[in-house]
C-alpha atoms as a PDB file:
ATOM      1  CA  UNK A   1      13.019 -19.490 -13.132  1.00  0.00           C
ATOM      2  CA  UNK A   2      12.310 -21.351  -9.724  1.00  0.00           C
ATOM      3  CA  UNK A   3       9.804 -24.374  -9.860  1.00  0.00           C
ATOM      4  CA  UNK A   4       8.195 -22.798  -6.280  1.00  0.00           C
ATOM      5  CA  UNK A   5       6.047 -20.223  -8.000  1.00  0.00           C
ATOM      6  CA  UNK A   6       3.940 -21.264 -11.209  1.00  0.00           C
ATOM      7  CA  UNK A   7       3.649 -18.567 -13.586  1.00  0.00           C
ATOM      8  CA  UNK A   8       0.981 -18.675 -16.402  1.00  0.00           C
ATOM      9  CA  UNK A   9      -0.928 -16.508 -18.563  1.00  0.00           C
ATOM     10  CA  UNK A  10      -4.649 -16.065 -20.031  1.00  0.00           C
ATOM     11  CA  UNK A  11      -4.964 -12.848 -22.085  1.00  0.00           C
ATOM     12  CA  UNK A  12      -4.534  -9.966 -20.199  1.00  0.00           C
ATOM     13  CA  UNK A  13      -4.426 -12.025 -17.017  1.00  0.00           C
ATOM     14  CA  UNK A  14      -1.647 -13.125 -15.536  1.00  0.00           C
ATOM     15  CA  UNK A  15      -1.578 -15.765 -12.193  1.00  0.00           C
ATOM     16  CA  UNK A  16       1.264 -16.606  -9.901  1.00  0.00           C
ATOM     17  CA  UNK A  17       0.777 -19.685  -7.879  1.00  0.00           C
ATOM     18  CA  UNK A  18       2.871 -19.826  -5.178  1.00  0.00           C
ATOM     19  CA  UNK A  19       3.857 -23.516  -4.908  1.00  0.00           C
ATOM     20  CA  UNK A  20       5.981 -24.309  -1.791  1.00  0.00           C
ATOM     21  CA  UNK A  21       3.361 -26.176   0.493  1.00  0.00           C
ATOM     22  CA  UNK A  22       2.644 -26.362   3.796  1.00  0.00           C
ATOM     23  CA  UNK A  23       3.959 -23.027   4.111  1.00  0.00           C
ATOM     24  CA  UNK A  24       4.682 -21.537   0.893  1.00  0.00           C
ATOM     25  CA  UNK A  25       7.672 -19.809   2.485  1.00  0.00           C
ATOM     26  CA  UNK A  26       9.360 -17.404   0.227  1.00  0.00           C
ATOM     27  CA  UNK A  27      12.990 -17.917  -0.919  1.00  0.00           C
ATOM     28  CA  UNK A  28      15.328 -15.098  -2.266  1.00  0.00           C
ATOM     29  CA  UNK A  29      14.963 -17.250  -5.795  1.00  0.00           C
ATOM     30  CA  UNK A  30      11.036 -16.588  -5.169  1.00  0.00           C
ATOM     31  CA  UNK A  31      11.212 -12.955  -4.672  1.00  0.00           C
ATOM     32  CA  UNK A  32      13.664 -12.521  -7.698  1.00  0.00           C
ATOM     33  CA  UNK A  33      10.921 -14.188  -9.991  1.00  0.00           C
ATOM     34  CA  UNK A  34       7.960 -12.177  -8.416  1.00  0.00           C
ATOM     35  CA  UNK A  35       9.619  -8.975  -8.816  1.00  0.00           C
ATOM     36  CA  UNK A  36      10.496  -9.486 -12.012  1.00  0.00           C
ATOM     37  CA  UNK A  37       6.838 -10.336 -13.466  1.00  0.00           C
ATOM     38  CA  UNK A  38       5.532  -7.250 -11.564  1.00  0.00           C
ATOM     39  CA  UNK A  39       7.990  -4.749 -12.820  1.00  0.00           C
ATOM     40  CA  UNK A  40       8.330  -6.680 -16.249  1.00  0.00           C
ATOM     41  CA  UNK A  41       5.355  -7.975 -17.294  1.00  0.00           C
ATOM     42  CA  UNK A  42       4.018 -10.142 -19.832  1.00  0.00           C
ATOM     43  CA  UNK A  43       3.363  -7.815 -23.110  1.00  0.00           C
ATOM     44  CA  UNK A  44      -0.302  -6.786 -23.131  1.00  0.00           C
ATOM     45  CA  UNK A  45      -1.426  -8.347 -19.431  1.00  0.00           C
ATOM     46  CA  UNK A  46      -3.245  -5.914 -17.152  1.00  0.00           C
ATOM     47  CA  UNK A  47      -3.854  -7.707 -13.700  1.00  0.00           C
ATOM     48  CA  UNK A  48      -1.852 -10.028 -11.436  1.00  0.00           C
ATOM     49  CA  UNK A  49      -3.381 -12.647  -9.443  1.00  0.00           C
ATOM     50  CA  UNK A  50      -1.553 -14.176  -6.717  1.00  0.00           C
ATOM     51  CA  UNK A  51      -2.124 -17.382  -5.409  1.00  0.00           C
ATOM     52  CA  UNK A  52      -1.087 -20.446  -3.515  1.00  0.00           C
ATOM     53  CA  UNK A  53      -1.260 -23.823  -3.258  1.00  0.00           C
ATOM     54  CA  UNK A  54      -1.968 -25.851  -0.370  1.00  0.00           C
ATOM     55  CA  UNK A  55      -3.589 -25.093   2.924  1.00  0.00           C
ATOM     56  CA  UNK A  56      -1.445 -21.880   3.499  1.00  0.00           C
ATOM     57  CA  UNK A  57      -1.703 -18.652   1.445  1.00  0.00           C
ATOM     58  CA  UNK A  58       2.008 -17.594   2.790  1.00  0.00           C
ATOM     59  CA  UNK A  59       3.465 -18.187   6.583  1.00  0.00           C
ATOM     60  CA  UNK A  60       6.327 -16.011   5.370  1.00  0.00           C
ATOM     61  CA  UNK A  61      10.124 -16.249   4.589  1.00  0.00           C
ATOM     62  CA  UNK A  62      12.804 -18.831   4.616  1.00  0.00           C
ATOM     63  CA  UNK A  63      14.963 -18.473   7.612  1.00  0.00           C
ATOM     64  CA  UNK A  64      17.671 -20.309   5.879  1.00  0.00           C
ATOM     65  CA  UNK A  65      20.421 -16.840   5.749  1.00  0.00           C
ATOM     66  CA  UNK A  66      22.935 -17.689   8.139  1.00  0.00           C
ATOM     67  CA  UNK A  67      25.857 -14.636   7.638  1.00  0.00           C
ATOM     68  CA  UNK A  68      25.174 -10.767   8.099  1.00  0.00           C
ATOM     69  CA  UNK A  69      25.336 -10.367   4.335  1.00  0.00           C
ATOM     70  CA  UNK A  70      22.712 -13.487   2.792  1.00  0.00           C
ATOM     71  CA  UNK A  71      20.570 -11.688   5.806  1.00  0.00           C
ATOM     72  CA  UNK A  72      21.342  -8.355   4.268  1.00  0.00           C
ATOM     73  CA  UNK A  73      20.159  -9.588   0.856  1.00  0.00           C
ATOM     74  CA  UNK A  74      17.484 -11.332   1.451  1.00  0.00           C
ATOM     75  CA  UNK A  75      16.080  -8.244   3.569  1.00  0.00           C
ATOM     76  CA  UNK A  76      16.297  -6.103   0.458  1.00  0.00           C
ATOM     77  CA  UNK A  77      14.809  -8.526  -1.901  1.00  0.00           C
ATOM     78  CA  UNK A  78      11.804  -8.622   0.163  1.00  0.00           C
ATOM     79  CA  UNK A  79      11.473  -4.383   0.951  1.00  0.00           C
ATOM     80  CA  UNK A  80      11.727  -4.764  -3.218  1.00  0.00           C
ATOM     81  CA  UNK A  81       9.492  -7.157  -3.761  1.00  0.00           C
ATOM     82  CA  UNK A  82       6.856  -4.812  -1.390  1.00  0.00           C
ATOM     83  CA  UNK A  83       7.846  -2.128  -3.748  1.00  0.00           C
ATOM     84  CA  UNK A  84       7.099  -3.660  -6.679  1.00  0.00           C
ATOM     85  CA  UNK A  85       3.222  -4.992  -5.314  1.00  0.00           C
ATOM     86  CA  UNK A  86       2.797  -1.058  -4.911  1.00  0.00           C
ATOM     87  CA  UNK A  87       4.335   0.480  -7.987  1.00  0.00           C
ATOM     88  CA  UNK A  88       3.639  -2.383 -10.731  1.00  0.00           C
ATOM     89  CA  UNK A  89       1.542  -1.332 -13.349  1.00  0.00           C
ATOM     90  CA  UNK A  90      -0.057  -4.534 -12.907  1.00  0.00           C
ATOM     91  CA  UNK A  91      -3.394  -4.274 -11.128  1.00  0.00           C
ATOM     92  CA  UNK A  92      -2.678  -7.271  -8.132  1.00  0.00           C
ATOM     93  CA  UNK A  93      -5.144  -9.399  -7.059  1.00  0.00           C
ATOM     94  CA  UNK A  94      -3.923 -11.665  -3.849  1.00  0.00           C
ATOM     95  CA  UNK A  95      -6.470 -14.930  -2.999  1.00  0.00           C
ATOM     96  CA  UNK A  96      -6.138 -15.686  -0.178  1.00  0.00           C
ATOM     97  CA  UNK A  97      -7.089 -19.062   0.408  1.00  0.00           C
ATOM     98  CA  UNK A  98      -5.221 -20.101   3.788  1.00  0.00           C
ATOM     99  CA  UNK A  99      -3.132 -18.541   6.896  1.00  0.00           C
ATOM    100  CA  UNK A 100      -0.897 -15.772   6.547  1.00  0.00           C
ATOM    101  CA  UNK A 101       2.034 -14.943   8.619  1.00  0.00           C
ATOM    102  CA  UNK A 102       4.850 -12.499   8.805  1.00  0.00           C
ATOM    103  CA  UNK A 103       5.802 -11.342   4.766  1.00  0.00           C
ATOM    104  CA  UNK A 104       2.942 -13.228   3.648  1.00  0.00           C
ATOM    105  CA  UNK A 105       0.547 -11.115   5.185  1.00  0.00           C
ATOM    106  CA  UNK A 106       2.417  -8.318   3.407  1.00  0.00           C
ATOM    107  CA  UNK A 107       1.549  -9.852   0.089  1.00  0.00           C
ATOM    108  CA  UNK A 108      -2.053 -10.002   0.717  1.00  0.00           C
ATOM    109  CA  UNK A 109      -1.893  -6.393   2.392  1.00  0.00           C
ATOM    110  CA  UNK A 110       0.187  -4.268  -0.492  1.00  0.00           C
ATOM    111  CA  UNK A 111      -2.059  -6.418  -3.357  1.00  0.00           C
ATOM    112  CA  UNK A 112      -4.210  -3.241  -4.588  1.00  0.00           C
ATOM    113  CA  UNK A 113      -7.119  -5.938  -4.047  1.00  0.00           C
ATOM    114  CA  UNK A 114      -7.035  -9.105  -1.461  1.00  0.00           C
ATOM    115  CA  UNK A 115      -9.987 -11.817  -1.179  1.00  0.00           C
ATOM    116  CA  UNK A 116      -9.890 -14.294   1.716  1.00  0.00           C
ATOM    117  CA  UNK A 117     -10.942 -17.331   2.498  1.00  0.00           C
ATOM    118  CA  UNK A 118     -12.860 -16.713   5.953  1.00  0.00           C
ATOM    119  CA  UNK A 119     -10.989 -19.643   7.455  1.00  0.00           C
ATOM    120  CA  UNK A 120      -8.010 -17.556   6.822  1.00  0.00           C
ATOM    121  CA  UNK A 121      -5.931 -16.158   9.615  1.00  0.00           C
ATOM    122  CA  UNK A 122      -3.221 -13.304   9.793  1.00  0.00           C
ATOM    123  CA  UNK A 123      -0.866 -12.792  12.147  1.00  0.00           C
ATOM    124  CA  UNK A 124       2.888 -11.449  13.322  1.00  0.00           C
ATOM    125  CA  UNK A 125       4.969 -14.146  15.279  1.00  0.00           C
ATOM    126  CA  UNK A 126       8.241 -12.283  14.637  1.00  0.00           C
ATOM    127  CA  UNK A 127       8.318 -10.971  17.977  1.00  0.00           C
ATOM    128  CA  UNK A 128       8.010 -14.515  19.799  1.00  0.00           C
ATOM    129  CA  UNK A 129      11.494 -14.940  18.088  1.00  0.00           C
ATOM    130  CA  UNK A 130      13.132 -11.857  19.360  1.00  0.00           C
ATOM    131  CA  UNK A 131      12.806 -10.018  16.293  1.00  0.00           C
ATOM    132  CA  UNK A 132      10.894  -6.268  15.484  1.00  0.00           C
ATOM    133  CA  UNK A 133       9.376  -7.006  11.862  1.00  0.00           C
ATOM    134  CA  UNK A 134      10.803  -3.429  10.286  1.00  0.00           C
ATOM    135  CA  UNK A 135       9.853  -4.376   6.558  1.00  0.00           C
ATOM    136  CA  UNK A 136       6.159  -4.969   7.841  1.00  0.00           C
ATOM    137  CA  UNK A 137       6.239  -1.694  10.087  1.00  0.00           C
ATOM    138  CA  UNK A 138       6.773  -0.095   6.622  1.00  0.00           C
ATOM    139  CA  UNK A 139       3.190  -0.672   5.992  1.00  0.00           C
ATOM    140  CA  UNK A 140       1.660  -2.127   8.277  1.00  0.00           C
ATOM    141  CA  UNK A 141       0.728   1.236  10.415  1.00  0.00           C
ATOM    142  CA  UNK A 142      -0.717   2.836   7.137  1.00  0.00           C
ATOM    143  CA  UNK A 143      -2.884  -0.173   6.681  1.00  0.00           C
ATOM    144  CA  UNK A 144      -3.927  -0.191  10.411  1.00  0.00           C
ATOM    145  CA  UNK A 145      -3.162   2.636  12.665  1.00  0.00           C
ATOM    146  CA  UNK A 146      -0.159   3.085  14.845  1.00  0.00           C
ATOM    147  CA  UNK A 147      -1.613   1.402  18.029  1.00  0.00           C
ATOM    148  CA  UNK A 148      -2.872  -1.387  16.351  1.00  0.00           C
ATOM    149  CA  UNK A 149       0.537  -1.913  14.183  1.00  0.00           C
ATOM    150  CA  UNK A 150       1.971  -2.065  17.365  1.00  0.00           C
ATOM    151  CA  UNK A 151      -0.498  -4.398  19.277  1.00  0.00           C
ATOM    152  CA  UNK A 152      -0.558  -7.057  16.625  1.00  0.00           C
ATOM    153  CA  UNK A 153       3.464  -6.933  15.747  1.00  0.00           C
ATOM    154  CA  UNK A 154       4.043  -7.447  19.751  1.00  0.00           C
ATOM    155  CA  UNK A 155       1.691  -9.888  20.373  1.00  0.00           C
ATOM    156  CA  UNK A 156       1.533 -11.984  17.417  1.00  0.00           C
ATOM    157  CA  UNK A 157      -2.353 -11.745  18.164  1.00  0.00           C
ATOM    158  CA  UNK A 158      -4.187 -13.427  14.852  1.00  0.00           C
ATOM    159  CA  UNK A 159      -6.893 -11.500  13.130  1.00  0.00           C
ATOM    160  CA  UNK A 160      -9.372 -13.166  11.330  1.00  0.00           C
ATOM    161  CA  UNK A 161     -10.455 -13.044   8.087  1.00  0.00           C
ATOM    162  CA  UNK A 162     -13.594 -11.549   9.180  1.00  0.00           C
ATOM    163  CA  UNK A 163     -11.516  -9.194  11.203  1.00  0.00           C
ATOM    164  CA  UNK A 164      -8.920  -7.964   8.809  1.00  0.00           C
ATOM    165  CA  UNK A 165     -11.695  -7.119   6.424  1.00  0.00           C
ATOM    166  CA  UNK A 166     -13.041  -4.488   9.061  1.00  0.00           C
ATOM    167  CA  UNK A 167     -10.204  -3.517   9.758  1.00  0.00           C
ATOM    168  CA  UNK A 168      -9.220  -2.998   6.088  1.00  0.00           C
ATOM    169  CA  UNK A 169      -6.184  -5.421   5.666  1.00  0.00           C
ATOM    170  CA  UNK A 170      -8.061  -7.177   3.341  1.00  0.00           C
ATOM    171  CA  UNK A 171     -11.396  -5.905   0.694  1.00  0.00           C
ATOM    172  CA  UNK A 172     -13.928  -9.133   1.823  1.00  0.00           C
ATOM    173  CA  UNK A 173     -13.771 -12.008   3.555  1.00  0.00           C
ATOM    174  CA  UNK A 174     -15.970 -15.081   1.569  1.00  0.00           C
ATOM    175  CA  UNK A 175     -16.910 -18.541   2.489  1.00  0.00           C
ATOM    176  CA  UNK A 176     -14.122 -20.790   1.468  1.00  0.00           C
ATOM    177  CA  UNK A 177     -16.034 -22.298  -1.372  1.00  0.00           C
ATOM    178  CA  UNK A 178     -17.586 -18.968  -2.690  1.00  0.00           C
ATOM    179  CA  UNK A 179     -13.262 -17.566  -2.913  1.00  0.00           C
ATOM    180  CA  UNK A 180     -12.520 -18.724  -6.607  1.00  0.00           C
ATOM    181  CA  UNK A 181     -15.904 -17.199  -7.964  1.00  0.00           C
ATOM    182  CA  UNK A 182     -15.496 -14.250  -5.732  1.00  0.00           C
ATOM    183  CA  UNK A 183     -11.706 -13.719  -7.068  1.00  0.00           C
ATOM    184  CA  UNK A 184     -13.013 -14.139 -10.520  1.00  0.00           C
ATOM    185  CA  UNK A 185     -15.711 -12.041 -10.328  1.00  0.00           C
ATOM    186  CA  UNK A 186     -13.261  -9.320  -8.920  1.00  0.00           C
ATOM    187  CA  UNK A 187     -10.543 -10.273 -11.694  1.00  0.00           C
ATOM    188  CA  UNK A 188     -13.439  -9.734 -14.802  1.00  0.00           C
ATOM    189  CA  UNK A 189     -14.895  -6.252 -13.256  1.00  0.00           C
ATOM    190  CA  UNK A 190     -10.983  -5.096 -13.400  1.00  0.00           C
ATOM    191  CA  UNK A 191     -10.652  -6.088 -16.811  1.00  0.00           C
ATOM    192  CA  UNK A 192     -13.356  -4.560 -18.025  1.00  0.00           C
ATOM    193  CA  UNK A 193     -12.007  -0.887 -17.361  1.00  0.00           C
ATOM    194  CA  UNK A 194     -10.327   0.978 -20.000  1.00  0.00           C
ATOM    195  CA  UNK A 195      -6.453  -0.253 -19.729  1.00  0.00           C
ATOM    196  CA  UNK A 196      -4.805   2.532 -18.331  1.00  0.00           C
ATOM    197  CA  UNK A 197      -6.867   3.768 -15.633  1.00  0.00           C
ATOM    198  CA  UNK A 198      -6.152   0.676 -13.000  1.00  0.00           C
ATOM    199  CA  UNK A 199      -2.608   1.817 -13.301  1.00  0.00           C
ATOM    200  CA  UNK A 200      -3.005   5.574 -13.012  1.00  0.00           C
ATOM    201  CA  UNK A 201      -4.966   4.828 -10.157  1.00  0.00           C
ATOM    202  CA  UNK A 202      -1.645   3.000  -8.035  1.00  0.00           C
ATOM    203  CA  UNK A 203       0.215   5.977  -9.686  1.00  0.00           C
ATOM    204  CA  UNK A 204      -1.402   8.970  -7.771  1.00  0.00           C
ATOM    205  CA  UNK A 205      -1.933   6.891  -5.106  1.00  0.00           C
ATOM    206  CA  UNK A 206       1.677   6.421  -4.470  1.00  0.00           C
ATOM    207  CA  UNK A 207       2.524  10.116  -5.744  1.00  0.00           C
ATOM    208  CA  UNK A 208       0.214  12.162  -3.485  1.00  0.00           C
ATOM    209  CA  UNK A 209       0.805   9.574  -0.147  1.00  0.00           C
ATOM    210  CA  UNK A 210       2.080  11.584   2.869  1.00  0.00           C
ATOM    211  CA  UNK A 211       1.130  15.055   0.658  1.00  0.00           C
ATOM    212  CA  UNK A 212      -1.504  17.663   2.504  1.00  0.00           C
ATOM    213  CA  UNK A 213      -4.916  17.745   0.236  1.00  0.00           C
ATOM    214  CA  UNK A 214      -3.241  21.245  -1.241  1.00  0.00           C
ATOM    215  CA  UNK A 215       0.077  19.539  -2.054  1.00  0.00           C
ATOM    216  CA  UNK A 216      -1.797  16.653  -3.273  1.00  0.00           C
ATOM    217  CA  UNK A 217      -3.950  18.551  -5.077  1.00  0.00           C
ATOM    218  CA  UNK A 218      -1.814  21.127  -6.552  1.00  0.00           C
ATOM    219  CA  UNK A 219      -0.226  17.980  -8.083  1.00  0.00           C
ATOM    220  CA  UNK A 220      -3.734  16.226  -9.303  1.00  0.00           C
ATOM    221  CA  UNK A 221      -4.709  19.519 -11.377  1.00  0.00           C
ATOM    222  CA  UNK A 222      -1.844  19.378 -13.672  1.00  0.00           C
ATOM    223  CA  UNK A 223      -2.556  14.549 -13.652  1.00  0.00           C
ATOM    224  CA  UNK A 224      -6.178  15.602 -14.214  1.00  0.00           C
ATOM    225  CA  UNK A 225      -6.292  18.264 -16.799  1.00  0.00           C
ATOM    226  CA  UNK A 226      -3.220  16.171 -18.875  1.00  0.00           C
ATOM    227  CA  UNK A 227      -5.387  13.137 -18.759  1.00  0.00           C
ATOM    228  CA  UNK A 228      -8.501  14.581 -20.053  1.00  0.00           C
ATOM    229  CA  UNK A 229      -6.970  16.192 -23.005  1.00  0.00           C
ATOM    230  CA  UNK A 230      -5.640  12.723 -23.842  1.00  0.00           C
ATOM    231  CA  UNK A 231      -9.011  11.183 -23.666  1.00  0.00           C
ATOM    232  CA  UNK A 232     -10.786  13.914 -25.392  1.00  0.00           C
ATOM    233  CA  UNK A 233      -8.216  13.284 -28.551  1.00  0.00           C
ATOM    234  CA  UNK A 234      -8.666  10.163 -28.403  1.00  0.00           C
ATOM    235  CA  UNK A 235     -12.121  10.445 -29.247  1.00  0.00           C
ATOM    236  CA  UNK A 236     -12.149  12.771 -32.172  1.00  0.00           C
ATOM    237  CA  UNK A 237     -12.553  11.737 -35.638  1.00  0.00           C
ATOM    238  CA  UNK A 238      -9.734  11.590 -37.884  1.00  0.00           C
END
């Protein structure tokens, strides 16, 4: 366990607090533990919510790797920590309080729901230092577009909060001092659906992504029809 992220549970509800201020930048240790809770998670927790402390939300990684292999493994500890955001059967719920940067817009982005702060910022300053950002080209066009994956990874152009919400990076953009109620509001309506449907939800999305709507749908019939049978037993007396 690493002191930088605080782990702690309520219920079904489980909150990481990212705890590495001013910049909350992630360490291999960090993504290790993250990973971890997302594809192990507490027995009987539902939803994720991921949060920092500090004036920063996450201004990325730790540039500490020095030789082609600690580069090497840090690189795949965070394309599996992305992973695990998306395929978790935790529901996760990023708050966004601060500026995001590099990997830690990422974390914010691949969270199935992400609340900012509208002071927040998001931006891509890879490319000032020489460097292409593959992992966040990985998801970043999906999220965005191709042209604008391309305009804001070049430039290192910031987005507002205000902006990434239109532009769907994030769900809503809040006043500052409205962000914990909003989160919790968001964190209650998830809890109140029936358990397994949050997490079927992230599993089609993932199975029918880059399918044609007859692929995808050919697929959904057999999800669908299995899904209601189970339901429909469920309910019957015995």
């Amino acid at each position: 366990m690493t002191t930088d992220l605080n782990v702690t549970r309520q219920g079904p509800l489980v909150t990481v607090e990212i705890a590495r201020p001013p910049g909350n930048l992630f360490t291999l240790a960090m993504c290790g533990e993250l990973t971890g809770v997302l594809r192990e998670p507490p027995a009987q927790t539902r939803v994720l919510l991921l949060r920092a402390a500090g004036e920063s939300f996450c201004l990325g990684r730790e540039r500490s790797a020095v030789t082609a292999a600690d580069v090497y493994t840090m690189a795949e500890a965070l394309a599996g920590l992305n992973a695990a955001l998306v395929t978790s059967e935790l529901t996760v719920v990023a708050q966004v309080s601060g500026d995001a940067a590099g990997f830690g817009v990422g974390l914010a982005a691949l969270a199935d729901v992400a609340i900012a702060a509208e002071t927040a910022r998001f931006h891509f300053p890879e490319a000032e230092a020489g460097l292409a950002p593959a992992l966040v080209l990985t998801w970043l066009p999906v999220a965005l577009g191709r042209r604008q994956a391309f305009w804001l990874t070049a430039t290192g152009e910031p987005l507002s909060a205000g902006e990434a919400e239109r532009a769907g990076l994030i769900n809503q953009a809040v006043p500052a001092d409205q962000l914990e109620a909003a989160v919790t509001g968001v964190t209650d309506r998830l809890l109140r659906q029936p358990p397994s449907v949050c997490g079927q939800i992230k599993q089609d999305l993932a199975a029918f992504r880059g399918l044609s709507v007859t692929e995808a749908s050919a697929r959904a019939v057999d999800r669908l029809a299995l899904r209601s049978l189970v339901l429909h037993d469920a309910h019957q007396p015995t």
